[in-house]
Protein backbone atom coordinates (compact mmCIF):
# COMPACT_ATOMS: atom_id res chain seq x y z
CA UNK A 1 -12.72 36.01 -8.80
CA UNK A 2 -9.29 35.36 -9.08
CA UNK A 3 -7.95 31.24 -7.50
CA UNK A 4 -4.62 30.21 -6.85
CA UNK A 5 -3.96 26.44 -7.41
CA UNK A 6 -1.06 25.57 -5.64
CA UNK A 7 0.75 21.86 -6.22
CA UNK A 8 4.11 20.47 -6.56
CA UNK A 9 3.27 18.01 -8.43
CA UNK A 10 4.97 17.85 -12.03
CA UNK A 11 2.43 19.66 -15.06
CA UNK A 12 3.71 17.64 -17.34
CA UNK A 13 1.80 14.76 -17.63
CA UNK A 14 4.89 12.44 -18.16
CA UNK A 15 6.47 12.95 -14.97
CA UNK A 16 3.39 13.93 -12.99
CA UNK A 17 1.14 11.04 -13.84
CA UNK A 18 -2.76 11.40 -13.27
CA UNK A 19 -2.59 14.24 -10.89
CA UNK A 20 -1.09 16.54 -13.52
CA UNK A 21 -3.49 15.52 -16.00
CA UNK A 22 -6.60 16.11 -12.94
CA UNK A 23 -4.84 19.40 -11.91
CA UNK A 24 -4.47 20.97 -15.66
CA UNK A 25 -8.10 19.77 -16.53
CA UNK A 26 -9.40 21.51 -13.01
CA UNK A 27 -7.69 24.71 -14.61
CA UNK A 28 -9.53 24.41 -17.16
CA UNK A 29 -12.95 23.80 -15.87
CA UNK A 30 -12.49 26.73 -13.56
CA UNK A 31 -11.57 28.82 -16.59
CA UNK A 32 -14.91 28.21 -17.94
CA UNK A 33 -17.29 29.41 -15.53
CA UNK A 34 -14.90 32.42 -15.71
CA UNK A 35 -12.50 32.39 -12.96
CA UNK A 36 -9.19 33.79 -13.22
CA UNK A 37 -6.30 31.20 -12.70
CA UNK A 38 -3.13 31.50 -10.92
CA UNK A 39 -0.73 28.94 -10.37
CA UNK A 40 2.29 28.34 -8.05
CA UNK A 41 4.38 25.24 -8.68
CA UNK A 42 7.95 24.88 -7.73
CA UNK A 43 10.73 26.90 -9.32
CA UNK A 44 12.96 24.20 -9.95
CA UNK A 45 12.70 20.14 -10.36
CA UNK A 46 12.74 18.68 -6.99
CA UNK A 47 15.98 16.26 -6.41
CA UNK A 48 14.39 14.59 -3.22
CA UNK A 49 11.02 14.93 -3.50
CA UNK A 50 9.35 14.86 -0.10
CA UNK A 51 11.70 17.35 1.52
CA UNK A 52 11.93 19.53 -1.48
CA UNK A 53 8.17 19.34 -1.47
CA UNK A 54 7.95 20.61 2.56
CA UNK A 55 10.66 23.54 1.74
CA UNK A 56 8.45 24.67 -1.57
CA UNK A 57 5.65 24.33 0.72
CA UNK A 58 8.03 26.65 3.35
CA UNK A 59 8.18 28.93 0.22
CA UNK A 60 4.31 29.26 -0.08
CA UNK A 61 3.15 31.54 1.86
CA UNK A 62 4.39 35.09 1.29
CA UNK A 63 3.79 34.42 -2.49
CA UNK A 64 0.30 33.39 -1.55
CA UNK A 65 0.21 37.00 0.36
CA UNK A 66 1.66 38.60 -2.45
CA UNK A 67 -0.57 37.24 -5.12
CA UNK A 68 -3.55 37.98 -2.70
CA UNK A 69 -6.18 35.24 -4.33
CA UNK A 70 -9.86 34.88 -3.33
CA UNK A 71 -9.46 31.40 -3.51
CA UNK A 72 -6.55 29.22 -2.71
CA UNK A 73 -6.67 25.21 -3.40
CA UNK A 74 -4.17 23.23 -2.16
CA UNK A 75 -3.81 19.67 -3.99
CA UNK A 76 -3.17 16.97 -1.64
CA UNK A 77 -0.21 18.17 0.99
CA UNK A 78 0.38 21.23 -0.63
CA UNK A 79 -0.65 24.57 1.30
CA UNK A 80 -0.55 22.76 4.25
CA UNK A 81 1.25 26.04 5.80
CA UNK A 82 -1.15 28.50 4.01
CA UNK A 83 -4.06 27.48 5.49
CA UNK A 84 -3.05 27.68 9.04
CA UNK A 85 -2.23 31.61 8.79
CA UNK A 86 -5.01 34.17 9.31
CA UNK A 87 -6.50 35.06 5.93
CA UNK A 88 -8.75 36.96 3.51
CA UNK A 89 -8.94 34.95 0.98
CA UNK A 90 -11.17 30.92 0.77
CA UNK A 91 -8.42 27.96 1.64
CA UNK A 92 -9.82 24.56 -0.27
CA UNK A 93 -7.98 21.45 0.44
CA UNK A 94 -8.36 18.79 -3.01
CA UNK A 95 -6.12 15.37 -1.87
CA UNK A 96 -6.67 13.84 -4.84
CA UNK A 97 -5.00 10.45 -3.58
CA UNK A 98 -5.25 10.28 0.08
CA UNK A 99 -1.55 10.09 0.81
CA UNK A 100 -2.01 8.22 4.06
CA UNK A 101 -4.57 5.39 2.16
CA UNK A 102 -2.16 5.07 -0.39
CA UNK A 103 0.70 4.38 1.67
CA UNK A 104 -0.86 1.57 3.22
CA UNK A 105 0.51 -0.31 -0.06
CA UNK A 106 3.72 0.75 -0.43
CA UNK A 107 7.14 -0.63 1.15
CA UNK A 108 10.94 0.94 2.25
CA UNK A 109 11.65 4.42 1.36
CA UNK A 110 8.23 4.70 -0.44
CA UNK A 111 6.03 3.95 1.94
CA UNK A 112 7.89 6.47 4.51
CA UNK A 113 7.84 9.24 2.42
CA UNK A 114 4.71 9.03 1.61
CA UNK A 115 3.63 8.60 5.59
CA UNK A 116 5.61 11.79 5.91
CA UNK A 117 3.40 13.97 3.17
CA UNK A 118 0.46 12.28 4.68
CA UNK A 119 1.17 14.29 7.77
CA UNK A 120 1.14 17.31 6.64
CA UNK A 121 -1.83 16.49 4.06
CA UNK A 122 -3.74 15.75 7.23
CA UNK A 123 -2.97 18.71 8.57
CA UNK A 124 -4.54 20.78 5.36
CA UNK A 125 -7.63 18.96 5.17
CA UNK A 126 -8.15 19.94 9.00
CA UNK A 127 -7.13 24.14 8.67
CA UNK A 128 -8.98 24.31 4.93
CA UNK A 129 -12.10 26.09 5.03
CA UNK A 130 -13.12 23.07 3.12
CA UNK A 131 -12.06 19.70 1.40
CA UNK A 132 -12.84 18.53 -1.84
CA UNK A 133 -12.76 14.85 -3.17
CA UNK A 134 -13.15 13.33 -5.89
CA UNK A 135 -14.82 10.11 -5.03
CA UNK A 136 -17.40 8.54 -2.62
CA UNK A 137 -14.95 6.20 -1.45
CA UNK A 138 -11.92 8.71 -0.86
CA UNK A 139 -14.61 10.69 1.63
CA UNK A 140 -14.83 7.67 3.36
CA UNK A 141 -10.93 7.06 3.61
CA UNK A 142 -9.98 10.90 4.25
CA UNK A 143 -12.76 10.56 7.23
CA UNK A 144 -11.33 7.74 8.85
CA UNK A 145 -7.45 8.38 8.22
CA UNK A 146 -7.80 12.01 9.29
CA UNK A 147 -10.31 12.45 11.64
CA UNK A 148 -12.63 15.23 9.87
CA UNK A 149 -15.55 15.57 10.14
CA UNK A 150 -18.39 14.15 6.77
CA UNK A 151 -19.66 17.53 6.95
CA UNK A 152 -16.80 19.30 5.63
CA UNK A 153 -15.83 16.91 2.87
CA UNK A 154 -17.61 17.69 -0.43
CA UNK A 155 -16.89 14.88 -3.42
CA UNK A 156 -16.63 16.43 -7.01
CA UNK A 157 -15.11 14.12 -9.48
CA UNK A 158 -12.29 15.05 -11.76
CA UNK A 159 -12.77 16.71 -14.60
CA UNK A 160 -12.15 15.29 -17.54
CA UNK A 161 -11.19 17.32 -20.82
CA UNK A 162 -13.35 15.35 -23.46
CA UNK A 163 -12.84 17.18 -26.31
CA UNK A 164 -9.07 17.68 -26.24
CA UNK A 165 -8.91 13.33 -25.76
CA UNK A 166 -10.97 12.80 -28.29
CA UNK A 167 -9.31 15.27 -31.02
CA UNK A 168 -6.12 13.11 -30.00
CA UNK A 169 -7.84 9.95 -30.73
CA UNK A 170 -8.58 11.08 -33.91
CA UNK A 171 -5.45 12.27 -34.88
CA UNK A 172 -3.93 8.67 -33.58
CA UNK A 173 -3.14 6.01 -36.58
CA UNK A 174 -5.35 3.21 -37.43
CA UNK A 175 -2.86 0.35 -36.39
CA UNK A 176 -4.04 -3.30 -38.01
CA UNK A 177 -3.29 -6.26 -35.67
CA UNK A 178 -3.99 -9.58 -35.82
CA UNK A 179 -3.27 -10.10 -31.70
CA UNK A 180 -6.28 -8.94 -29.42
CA UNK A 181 -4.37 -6.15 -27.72
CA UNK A 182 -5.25 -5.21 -23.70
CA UNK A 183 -3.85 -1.78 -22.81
CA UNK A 184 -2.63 -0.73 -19.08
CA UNK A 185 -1.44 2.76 -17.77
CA UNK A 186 -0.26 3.14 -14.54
CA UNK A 187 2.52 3.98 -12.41
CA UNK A 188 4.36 0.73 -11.35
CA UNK A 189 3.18 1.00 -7.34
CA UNK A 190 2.18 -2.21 -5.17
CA UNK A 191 -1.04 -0.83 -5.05
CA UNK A 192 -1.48 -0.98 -8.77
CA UNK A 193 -1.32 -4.36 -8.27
CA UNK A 194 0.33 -5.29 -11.55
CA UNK A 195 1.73 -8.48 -10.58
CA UNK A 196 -2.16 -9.89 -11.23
CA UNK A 197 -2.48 -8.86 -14.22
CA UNK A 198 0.57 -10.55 -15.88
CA UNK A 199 -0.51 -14.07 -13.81
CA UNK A 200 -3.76 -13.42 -15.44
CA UNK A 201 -1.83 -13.45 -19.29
CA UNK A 202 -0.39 -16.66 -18.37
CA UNK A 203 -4.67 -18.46 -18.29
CA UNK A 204 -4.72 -16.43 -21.96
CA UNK A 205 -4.07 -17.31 -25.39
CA UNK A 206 -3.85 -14.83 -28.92
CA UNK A 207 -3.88 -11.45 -26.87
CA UNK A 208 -0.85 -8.89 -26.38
CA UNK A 209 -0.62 -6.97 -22.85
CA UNK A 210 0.84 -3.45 -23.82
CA UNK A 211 1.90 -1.79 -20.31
CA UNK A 212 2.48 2.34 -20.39
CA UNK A 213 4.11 3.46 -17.47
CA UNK A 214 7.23 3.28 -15.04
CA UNK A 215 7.71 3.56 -11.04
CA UNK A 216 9.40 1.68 -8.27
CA UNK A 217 8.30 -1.62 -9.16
CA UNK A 218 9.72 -1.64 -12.50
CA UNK A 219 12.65 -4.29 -11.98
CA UNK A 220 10.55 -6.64 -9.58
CA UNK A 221 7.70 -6.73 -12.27
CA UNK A 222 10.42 -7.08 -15.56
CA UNK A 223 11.45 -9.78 -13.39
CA UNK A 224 7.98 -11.20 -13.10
CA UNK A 225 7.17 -11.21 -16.65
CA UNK A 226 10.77 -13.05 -17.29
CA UNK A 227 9.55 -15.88 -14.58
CA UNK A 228 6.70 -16.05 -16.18
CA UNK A 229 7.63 -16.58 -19.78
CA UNK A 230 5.79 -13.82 -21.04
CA UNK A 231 8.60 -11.81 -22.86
CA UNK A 232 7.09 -12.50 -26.02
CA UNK A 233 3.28 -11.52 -24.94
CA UNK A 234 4.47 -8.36 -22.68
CA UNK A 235 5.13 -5.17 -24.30
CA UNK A 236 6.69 -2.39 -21.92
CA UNK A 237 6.26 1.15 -23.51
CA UNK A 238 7.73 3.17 -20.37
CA UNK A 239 6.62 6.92 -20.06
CA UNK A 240 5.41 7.84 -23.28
CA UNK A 241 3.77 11.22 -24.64
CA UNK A 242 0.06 12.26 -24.84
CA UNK A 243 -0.06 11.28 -28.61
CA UNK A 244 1.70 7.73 -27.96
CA UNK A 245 -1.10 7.12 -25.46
CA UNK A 246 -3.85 7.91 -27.86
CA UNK A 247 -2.58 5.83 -30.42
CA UNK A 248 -2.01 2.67 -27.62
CA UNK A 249 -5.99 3.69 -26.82
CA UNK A 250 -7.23 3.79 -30.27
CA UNK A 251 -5.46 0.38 -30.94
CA UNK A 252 -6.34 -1.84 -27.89
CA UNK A 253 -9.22 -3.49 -27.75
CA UNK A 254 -9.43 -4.16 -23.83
CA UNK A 255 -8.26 -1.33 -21.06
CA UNK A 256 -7.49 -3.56 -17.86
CA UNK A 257 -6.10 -2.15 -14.20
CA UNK A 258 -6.55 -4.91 -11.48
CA UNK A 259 -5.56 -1.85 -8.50
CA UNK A 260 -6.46 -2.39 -5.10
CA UNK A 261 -6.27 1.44 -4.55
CA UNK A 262 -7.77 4.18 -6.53
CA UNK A 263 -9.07 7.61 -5.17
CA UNK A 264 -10.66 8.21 -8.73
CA UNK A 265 -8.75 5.89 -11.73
CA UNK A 266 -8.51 8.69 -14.79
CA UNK A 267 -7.33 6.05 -16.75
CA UNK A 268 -10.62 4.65 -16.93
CA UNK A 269 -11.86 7.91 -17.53
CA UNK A 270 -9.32 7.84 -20.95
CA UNK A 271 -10.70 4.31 -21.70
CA UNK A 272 -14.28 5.20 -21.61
CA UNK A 273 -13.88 8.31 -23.64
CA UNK A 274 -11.75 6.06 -25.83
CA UNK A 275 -14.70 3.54 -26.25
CA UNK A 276 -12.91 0.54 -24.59
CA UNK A 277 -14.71 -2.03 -22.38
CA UNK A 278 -13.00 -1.95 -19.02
CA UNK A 279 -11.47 -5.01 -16.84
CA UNK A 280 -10.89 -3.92 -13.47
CA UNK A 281 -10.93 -4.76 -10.02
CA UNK A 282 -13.51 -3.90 -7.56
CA UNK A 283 -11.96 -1.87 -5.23
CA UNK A 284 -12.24 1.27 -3.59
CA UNK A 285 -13.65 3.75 -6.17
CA UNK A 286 -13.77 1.96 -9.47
CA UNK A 287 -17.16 0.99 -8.54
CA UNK A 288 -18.53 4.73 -8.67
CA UNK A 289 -16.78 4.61 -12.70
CA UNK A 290 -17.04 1.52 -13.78
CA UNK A 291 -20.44 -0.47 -13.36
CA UNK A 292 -19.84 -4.47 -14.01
CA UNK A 293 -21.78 -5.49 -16.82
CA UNK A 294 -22.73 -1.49 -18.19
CA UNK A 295 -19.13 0.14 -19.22
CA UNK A 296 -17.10 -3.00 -17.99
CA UNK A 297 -16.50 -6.25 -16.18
CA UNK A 298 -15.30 -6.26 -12.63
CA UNK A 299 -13.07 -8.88 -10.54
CA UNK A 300 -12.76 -9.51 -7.05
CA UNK A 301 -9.18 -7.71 -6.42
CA UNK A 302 -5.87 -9.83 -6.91
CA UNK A 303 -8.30 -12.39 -8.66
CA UNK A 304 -5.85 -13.53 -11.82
CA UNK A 305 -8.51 -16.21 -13.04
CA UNK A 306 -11.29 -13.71 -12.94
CA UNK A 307 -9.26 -11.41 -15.01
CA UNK A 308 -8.38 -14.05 -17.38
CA UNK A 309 -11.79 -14.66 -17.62
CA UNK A 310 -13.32 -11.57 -18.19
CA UNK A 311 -10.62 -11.04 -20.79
CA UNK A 312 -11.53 -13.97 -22.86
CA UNK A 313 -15.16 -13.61 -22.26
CA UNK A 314 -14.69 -10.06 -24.11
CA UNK A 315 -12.11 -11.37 -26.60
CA UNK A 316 -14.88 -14.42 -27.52
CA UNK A 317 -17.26 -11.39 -27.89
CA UNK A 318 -17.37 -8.46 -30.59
CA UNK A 319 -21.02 -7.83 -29.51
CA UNK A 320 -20.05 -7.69 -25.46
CA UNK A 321 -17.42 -5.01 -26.82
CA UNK A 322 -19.01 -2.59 -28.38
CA UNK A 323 -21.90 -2.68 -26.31
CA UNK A 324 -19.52 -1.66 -23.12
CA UNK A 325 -17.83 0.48 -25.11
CA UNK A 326 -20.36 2.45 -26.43
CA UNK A 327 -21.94 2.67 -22.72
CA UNK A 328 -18.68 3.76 -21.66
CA UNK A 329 -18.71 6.91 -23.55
CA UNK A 330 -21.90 7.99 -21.97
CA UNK A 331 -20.52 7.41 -18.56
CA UNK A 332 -17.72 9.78 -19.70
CA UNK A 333 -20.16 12.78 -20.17
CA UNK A 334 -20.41 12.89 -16.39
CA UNK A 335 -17.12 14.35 -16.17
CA UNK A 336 -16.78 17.03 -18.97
CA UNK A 337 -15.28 20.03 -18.08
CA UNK A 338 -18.30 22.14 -18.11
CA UNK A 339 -20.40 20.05 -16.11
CA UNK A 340 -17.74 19.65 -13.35
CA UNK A 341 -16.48 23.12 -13.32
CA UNK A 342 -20.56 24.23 -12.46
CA UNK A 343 -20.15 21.83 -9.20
CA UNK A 344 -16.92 23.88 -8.24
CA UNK A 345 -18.57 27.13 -8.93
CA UNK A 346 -21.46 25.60 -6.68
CA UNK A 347 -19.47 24.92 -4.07
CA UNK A 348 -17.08 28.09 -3.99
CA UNK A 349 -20.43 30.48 -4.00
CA UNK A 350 -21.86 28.32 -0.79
CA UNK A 351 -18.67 28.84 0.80
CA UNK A 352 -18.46 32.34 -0.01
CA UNK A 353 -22.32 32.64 1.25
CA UNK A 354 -20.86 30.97 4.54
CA UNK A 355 -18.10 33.36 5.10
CA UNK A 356 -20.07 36.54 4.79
CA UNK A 357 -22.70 35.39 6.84
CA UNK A 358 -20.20 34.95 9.70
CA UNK A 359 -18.12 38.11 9.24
């Protein structure tokens, strides 16, 4: 059976954050049960990104003709057009960030552009034969935002390639330190909610924050950190590669991400497999990945004490730690390639079933 995964979204995993790194690994897991994999992406780097995203999406559908698939998924907005058309092939829908929940945090040009891709993401999610999610809570959210139906949402979570992560880990250098180091990856958005986390270093003593990332917010919260006094305790790394981030994994000994929006979190996914005890928020899905007091500690969202708190409390604690940790990496198991790519074939064969029972 041959699928076509269409996205705009950039592969690499520098410039196209989580979803690249959710959208290679799905690949992947596909391969496995033995589908054939077919991509189309956009033949040249976007300059304005929501507009050249509609005309790739313009673009779309006499390739998708062309390469004549059995399966096409769309991830999030993408194939918006393609579903709409009369077809032979299976049309799957896979937002993997709910455009329209997300821009509920955003501001200015942001925030519009993102309304606009929510749009047309509604739109797919209503033509696709059927949506996939990757979280309880982004069912919920796609429900209520775009008006379909529970019945035609199935939740899969992302697939996560264990193996690969954990060969990287090894590879990474055993870094001494005499600082307790928390690690953070994310792109600088609102809904991040970043600003917490650096008024929660200010209630802490002996521990370096090491933040991986860039985005919009990127002045506002350099700004932040100056206010704050926290040059010397602050350590922004920027984009950096797949082998940097192993190495910032393998030395931290805290992951924390205080978001107020997260349709899945991979970076806790990276944590876990990492063996790091997890500070987070509760909010939206990080409850279905991280369980307070099993694989990490959860706060009550923009809560800069509790995060202070729960940092210390682990930093006090060795034991606390390793127990987490260690707890963690079961958790992880849950979203190995193999076991997630048997829930796609699953739910490809039912909808196959479904269409030949109609025809």
């Amino acid at each position: 059976m041959r699928i076509c995964i269409i996205t705009a979204t950039p592969l690499e995993t520098i410039r196209g954050s989580g979803t690249a790194r959710a959208v290679q690994a799905l690949a992947q897991a596909l391969r496995l049960q033995g589908f054939d994999i077919c991509w189309l992406t956009p033949r040249r780097p976007f300059l304005w990104f929501t507009f050249d995203r509609i005309e790739f999406n313009l673009w779309l559908r006499r390739q998708v003709r062309r390469l004549a698939p059995d399966c096409v998924i769309g991830i999030d907005m993408d194939g918006w057009l393609v579903a709409r058309e009369p077809r032979r092939w299976l049309h799957i829908a896979a937002p993997k960030g709910i455009l329209a929940d997300e821009a509920r945090f955003e501001r200015g040009w942001t925030a519009l552009s993102m309304r606009l891709q929510a749009a047309c993401e509604r739109w797919h999610v209503r033509w696709a034969n059927r949506t996939i999610v990757p979280s309880r809570y982004s069912k919920t959210r796609l429900a209520e935002l775009y008006g379909v139906a529970f019945e035609r949402i199935g939740v899969i979570p992302e697939a996560f390639d264990i193996d690969g992560w954990c060969a990287k880990l090894r590879a990474a250098p055993r870094r001494g330190s005499d600082e307790f180091r928390v690690l953070t990856v994310a792109r600088f958005y609102p809904r991040k909610d970043l600003g917490t986390l650096l008024r929660a270093a200010t209630r802490t003593r002996g521990m370096e924050f090491r933040i991986v990332g860039d985005g919009p917010e990127r002045r506002k919260l350099h700004r932040c950190s100056r206010d704050l006094h926290l040059d010397d305790r602050v350590r922004w790394l920027g984009n950096v590669s797949e082998e940097q981030l192993a190495d910032e994994y393998s030395a931290c000994a805290v992951f924390c991400l205080p978001s107020r929006q997260e349709a899945f979190g991979l970076v806790l996914v990276e944590a876990m497999v990492a063996g790091k005890p997890i500070v987070a928020a509760r909010a939206a899905s990080v409850p279905e990945l991280v369980q307070d007091g099993y694989n990490g500690l959860l706060v009550e969202p923009g809560d800069f004490e509790g995060v202070a708190e729960a940092l210390e409390r682990l930093r006090r604690d060795p034991v606390l730690r390793a127990r987490l940790g260690a707890a963690g990496r079961i958790r992880a198991e849950q979203f190995a390639l193999g076991r997630v790519g048997k829930l796609w074939a699953e739910e490809i064969g039912l909808l196959q079933s479904e269409r030949q029972v109609v025809s």
